[in-house]
Protein backbone atom coordinates (compact mmCIF):
# COMPACT_ATOMS: atom_id res chain seq x y z
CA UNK A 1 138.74 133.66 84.17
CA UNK A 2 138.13 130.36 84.89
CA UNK A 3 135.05 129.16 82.55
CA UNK A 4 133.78 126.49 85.30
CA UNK A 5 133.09 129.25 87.17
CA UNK A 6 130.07 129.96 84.95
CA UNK A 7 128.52 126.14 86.18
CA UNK A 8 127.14 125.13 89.21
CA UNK A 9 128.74 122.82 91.58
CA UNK A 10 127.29 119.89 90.98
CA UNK A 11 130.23 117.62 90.04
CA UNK A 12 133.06 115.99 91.73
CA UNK A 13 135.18 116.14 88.22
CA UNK A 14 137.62 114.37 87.57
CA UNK A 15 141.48 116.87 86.58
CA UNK A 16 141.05 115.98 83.00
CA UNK A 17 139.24 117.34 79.95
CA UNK A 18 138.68 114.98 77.08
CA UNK A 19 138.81 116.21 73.54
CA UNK A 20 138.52 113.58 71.36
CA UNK A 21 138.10 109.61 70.77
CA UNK A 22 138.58 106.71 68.70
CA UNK A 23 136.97 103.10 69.29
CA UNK A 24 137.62 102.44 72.99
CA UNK A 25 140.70 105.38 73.75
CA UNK A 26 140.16 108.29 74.73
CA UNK A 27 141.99 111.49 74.74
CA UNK A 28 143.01 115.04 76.43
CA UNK A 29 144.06 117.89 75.47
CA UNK A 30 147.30 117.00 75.70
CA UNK A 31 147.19 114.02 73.28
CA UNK A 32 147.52 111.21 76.02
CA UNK A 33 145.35 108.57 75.50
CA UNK A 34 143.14 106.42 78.54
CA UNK A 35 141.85 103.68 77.87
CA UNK A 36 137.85 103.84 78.77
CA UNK A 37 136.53 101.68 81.04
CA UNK A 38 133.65 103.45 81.90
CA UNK A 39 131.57 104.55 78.06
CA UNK A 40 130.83 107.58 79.87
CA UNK A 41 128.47 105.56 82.35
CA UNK A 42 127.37 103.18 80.15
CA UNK A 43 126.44 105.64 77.45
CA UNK A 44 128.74 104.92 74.82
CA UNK A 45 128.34 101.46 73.48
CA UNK A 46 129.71 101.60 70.18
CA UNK A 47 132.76 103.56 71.92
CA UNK A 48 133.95 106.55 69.91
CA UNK A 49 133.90 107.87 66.13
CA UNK A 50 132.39 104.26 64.74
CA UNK A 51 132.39 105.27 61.54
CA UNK A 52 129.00 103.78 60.46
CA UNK A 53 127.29 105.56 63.34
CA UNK A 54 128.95 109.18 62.12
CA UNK A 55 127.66 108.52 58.93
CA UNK A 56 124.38 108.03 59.90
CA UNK A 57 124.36 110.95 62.05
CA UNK A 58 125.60 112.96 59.05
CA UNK A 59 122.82 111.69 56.77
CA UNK A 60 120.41 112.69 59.07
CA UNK A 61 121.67 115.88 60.17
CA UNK A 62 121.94 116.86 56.53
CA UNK A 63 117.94 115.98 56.22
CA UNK A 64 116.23 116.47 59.26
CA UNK A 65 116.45 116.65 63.13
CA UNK A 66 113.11 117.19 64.70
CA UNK A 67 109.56 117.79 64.27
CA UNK A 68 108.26 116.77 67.71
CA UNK A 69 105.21 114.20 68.33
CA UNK A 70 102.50 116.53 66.79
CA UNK A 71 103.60 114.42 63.64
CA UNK A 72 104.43 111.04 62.62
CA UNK A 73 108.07 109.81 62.81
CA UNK A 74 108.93 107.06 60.56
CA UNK A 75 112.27 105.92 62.26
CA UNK A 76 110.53 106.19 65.80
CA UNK A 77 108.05 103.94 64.21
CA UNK A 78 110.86 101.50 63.34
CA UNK A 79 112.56 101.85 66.44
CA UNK A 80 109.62 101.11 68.79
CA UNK A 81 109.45 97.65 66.54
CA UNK A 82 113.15 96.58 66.65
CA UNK A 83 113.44 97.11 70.14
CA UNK A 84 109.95 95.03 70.70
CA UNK A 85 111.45 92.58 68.62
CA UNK A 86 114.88 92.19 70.20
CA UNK A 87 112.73 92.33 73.64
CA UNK A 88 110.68 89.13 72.73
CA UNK A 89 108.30 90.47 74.30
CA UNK A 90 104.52 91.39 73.38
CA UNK A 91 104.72 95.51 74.41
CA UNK A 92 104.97 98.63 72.69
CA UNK A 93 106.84 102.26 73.40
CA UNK A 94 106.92 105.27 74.43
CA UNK A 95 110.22 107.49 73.67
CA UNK A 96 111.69 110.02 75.66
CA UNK A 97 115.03 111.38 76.37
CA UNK A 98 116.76 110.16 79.74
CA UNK A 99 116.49 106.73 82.10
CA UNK A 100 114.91 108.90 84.60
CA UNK A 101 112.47 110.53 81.98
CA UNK A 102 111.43 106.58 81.00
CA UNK A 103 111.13 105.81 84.79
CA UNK A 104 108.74 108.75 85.46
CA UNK A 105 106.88 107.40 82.85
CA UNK A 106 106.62 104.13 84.10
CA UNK A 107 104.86 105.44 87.60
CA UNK A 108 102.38 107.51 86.17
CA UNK A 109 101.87 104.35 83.72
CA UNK A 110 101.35 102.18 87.14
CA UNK A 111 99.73 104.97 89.01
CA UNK A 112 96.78 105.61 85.98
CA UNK A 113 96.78 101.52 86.22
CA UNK A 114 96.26 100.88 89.72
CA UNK A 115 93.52 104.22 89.43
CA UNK A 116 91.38 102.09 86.87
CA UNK A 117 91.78 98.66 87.41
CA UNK A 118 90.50 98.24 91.15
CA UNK A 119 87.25 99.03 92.81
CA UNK A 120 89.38 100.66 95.75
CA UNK A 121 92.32 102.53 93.91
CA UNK A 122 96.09 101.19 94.63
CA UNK A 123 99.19 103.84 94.11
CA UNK A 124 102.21 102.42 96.50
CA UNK A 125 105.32 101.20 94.47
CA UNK A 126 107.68 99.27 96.62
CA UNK A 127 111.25 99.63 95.42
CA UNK A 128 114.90 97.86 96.64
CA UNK A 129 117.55 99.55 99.34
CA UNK A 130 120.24 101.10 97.39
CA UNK A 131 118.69 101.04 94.47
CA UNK A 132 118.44 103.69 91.80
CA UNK A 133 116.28 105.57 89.73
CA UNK A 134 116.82 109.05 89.05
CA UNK A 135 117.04 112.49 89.58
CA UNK A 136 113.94 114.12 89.49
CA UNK A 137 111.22 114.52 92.49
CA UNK A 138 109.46 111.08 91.76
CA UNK A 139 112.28 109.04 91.02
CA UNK A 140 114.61 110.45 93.68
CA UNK A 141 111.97 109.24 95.94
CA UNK A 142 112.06 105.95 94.17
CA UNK A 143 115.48 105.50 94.97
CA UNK A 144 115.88 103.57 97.94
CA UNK A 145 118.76 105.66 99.82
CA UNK A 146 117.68 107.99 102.53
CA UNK A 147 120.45 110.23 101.86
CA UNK A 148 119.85 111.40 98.78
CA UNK A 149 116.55 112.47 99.65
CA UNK A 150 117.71 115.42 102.16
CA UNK A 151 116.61 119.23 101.18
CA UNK A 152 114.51 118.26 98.43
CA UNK A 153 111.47 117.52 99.90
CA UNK A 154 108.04 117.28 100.32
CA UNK A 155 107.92 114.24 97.91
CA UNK A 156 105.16 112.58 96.60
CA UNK A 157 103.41 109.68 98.76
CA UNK A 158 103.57 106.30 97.82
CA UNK A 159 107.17 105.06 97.36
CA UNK A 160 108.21 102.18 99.88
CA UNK A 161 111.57 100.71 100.83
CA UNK A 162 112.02 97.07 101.37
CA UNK A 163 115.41 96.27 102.30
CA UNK A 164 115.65 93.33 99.73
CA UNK A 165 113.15 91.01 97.34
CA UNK A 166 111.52 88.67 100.70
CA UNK A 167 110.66 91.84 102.33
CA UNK A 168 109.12 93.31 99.16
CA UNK A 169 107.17 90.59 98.60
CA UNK A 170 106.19 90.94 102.40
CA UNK A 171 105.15 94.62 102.10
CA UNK A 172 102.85 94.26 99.55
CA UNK A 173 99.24 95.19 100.90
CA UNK A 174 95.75 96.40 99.39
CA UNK A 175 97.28 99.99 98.42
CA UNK A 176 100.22 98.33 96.13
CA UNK A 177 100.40 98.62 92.88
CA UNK A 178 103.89 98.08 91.72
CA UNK A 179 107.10 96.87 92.77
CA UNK A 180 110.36 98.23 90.72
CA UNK A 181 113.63 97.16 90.81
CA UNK A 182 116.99 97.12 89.18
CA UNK A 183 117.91 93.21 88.49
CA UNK A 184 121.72 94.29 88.92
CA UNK A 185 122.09 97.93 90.70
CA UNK A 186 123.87 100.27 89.11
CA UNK A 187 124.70 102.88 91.92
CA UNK A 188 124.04 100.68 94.69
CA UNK A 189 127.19 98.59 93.97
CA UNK A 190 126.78 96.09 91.08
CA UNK A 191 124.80 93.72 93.16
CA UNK A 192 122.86 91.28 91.31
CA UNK A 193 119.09 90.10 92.23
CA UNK A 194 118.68 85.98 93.17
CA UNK A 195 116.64 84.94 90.03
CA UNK A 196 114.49 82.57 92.37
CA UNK A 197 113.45 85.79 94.56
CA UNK A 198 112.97 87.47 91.50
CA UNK A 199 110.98 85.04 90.09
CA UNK A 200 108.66 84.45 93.30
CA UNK A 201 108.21 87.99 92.90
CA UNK A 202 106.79 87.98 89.78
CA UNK A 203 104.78 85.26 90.49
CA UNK A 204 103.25 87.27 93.68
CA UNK A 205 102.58 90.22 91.87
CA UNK A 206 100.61 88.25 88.79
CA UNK A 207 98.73 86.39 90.93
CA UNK A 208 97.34 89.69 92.34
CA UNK A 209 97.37 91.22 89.11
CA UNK A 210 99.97 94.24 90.30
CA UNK A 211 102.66 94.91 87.98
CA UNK A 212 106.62 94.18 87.72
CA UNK A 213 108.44 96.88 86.80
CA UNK A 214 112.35 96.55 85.79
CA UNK A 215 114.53 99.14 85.65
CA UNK A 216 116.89 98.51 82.71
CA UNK A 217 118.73 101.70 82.31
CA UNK A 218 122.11 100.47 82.78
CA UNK A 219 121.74 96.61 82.36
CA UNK A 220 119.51 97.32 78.95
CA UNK A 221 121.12 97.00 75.32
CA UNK A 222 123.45 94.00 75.20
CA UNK A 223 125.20 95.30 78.28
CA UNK A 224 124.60 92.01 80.39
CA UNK A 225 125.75 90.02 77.45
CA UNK A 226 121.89 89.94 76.14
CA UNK A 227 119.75 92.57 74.78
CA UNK A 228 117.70 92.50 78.21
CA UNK A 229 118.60 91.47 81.74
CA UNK A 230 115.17 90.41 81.87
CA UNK A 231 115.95 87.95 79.17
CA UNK A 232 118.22 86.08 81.64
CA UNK A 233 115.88 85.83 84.61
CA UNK A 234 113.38 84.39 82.16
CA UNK A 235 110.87 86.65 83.42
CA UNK A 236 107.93 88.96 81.34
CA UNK A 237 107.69 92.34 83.34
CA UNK A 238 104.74 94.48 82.57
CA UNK A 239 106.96 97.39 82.45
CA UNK A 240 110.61 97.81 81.61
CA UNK A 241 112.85 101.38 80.78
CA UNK A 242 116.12 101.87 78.85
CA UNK A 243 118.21 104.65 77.92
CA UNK A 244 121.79 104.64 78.47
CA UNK A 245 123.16 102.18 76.06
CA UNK A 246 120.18 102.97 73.07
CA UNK A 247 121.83 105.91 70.89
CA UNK A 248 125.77 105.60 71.88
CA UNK A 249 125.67 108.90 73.19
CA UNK A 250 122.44 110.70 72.30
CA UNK A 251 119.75 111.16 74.63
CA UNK A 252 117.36 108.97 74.35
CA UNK A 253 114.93 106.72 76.84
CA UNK A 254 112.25 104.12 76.06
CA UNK A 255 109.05 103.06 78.31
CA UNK A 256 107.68 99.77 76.93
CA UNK A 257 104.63 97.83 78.81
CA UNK A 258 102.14 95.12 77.93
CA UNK A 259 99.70 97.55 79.41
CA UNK A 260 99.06 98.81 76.14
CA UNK A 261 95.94 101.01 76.52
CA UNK A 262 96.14 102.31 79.87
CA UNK A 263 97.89 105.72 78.78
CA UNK A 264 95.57 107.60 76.19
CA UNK A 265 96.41 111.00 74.07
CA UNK A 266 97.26 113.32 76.53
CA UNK A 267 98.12 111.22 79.26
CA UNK A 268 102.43 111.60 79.00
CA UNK A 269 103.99 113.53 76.08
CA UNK A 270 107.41 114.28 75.30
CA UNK A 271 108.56 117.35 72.90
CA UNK A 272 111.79 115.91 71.65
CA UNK A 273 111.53 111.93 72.97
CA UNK A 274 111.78 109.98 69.95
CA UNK A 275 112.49 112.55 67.17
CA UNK A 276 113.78 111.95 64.10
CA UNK A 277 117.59 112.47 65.33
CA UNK A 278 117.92 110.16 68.56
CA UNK A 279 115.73 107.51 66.78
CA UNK A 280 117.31 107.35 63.56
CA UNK A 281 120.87 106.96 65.51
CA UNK A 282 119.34 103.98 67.67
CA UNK A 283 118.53 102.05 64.45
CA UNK A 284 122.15 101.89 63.62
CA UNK A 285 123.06 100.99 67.19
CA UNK A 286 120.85 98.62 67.49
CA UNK A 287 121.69 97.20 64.14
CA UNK A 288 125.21 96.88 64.56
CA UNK A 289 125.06 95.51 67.94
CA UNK A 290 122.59 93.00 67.02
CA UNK A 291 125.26 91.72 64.51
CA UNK A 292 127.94 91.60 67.01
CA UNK A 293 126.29 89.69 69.28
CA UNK A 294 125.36 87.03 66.43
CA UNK A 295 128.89 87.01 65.34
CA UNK A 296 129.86 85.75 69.33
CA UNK A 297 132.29 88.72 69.30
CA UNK A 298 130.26 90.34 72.53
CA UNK A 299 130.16 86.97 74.67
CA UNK A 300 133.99 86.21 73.89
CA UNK A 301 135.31 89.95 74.83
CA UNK A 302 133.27 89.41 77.90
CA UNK A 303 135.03 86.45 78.96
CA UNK A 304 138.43 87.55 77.88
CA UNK A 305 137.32 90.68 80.62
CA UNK A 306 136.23 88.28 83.17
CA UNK A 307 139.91 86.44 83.15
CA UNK A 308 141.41 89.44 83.78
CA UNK A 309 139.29 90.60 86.98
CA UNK A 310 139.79 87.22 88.09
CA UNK A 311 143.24 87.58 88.06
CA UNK A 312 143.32 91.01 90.16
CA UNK A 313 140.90 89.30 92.64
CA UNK A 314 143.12 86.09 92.89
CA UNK A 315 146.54 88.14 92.77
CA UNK A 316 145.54 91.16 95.22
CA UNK A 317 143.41 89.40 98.53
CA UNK A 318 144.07 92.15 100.54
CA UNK A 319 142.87 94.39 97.88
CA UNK A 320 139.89 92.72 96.52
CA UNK A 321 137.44 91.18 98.19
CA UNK A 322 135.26 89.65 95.37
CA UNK A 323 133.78 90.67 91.42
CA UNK A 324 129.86 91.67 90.97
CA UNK A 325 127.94 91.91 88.71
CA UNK A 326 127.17 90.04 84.85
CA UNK A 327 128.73 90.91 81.06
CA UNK A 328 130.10 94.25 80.84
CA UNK A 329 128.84 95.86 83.97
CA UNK A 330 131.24 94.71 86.47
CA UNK A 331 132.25 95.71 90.27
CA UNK A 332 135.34 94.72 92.21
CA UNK A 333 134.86 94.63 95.52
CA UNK A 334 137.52 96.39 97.94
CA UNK A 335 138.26 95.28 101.58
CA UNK A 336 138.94 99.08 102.15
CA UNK A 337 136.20 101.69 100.47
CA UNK A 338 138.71 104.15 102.00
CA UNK A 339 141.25 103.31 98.97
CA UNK A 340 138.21 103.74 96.31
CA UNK A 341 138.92 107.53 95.28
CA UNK A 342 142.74 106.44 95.46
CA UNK A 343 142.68 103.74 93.05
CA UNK A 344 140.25 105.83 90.70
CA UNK A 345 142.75 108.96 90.57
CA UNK A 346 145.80 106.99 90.18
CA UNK A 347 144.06 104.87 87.16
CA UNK A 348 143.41 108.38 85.77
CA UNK A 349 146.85 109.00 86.17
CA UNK A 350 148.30 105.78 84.44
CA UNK A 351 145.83 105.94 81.95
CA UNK A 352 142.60 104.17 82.02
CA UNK A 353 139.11 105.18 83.25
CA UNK A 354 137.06 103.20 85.77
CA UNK A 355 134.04 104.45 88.15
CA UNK A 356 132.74 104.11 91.67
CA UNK A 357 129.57 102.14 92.46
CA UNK A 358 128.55 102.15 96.32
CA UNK A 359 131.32 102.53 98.77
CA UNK A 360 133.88 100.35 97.64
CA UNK A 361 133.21 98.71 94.57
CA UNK A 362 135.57 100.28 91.08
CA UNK A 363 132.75 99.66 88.53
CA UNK A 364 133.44 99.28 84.91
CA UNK A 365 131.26 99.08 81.90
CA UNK A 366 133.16 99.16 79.07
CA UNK A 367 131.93 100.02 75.37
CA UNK A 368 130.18 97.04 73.84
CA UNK A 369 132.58 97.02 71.12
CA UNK A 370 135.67 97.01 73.37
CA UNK A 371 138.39 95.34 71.61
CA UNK A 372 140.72 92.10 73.63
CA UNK A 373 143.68 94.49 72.54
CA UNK A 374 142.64 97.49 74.30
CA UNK A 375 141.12 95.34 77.29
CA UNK A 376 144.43 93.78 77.89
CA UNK A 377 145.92 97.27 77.75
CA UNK A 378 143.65 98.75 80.31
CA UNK A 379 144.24 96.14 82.64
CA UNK A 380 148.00 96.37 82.27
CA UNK A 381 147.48 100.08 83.00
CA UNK A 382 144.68 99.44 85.66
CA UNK A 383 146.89 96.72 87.71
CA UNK A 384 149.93 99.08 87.52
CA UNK A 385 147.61 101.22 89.28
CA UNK A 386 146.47 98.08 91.99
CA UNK A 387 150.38 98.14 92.41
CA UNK A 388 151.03 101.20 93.42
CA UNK A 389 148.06 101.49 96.10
């Protein structure tokens, strides 16, 4: 009997099964090897088997795993402070376990705000077409695409599309709280926000004392090159969420705000956010990708990645349109989104992993720690692939 049989539905997999990995190569069961383009969405950012990271895990595992939030948790302590720290900004956290789990968090944070802080309570949060924000009931209906939002309804009131960062700005009225966005989207195609809009937006929403809220699930932890996207635009939002990227493969998702006493005991809770496991593991990634920023290893593997989409782009016109995007979250644009599923099961087939974003853009976010050698291997395999189509 087929064992998939046993799942639901849910998936569009991929014909491959993956049963091990080392640094940036992965492999099936088989023993080929693929190079990864994709850190299973942006998860893995130290890539596979680092060996500090597995020792780390083994220390802990060998001492202890969780105790939930009824207790104090030293190396949630720690992490809420490096992660302020590499923010550079004046918040603190709240630990959970998934980028839609931090997101959630973040409306009822701006909901209980906009509840308190006026005479005449405000709950609307505006958010960006295409963009995207999760899975569950309140962050599907973040999302800003009308088709995901079939069969799962009623939602709750209060989420409102503007079709870019003008009309946001535009929409806001005496019921807003919040607007959220992503600063590059993730799902809706590796498009990247104007910093001017972005910053006349922030502007806007200060001056009426409503709050910013940035979505940094997939451009968080040194994946734009920086430890925050935000860090780029130059902007302070009063809420910001990460997950992806934190643990290099174990759940984990962070809430931080400058609104630091609007959520009280009992407010938001979590029973395994933040234990001693996911937190513990974040140290070291954090840690070790704090050091291979400073060492200019991260900016130079970034460029060395950039030559190479230029080259497809420049090489293949009828192919490629354009590249999106900033450091290692990347989109190339195709003049036909009819060849996207093409291109992304013939890559599998020659060997290298790269995703869909939208309906024609092959995304890739590498691992962090994604060597020149096996970048210039993937793109050997990857334009093989371009070849072929």
């Amino acid at each position: 009997m087929n064992e998939d049989s046993y799942l639901l539905p849910l998936y569009n997999r991929l014909n491959v099964s993956f049963v091990k990995g080392k640094k940036s190569v992965l492999y099936d069961e088989k023993g080929k090897d693929y190079i990864d383009f994709t850190s299973g969405i942006g998860v893995n950012s130290l890539g596979y088997c680092n060996k500090e990271l597995v020792k780390t895990m083994e220390k802990q595992a060998n001492k202890i795993l969780h105790t939930s939030n009824v207790y104090h948790i030293e190396s949630q302590e720690k992490c809420a402070k490096k992660i302020v720290e590499l923010s550079t900004y004046d918040m603190k956290c709240f630990f959970c376990n998934s980028g839609a789990e931090a997101n959630e968090s973040a409306i009822k944070l701006a909901r209980k705000y906009g509840n308190t802080a006026f005479s005449t309570p405000k709950y609307k949060i505006i958010t960006i077409q295409n963009s995207f924000h999760g899975r569950t009931i309140a962050t599907l209906k973040a999302t800003a695409q009308e088709d995901k939002h079939k069969y799962f309804g009623p939602y709750p009131d209060g989420f409102i599309y503007a079709k870019d960062i003008t009309e946001a700005i535009n929409l806001i009225d005496d019921s807003t709280v919040a607007v959220m966005l992503e600063l590059i989207q993730g799902e809706g195609g590796i498009y990247m926000q104007d910093v001017n809009k972005v910053k006349e937006l922030e502007r806007t929403l200060k001056n009426k004392k409503l709050l910013l809220i940035v979505d940094e699930v997939q451009t968080g932890v040194y994946r734009s090159g920086n430890f925050l996207m935000s860090q780029y635009f130059a902007i302070k939002p009063d809420i910001i969420t990460l997950a992806k990227g934190l643990a290099s493969g174990i759940p984990i998702g962070v809430m931080m705000t400058s609104l630091k006493d609007v959520l009280t005991a009992g407010d938001h809770g979590s029973t395994f956010g933040g234990n001693h496991f996911s937190t513990t593991v974040c140290n070291k990634v954090l840690d070790i990708l704090e050091e291979y920023l400073n060492s200019g290893k991260l900016e130079s593997n970034i460029n060395y990645f950039n030559k190479y989409l230029d080259h497809l782009v420049d090489s293949y016109p009828k192919i490629f349109l354009q590249r999106n995007g900033w450091g290692f979250m990347k989109g190339l644009v195709l003049k036909d989104e009819n060849k996207l599923s093409e291109i992304i099961n013939n890559a599998l087939e020659n060997g290298v992993l790269v995703l869909k974003s939208g309906k024609n853009i092959i995304r890739f976010l590498p691992p962090l720690t994604i060597s020149k050698k096996e970048i210039k291997e993937g793109f050997n395999r990857f334009e093989k692939t371009i070849q072929q189509s």
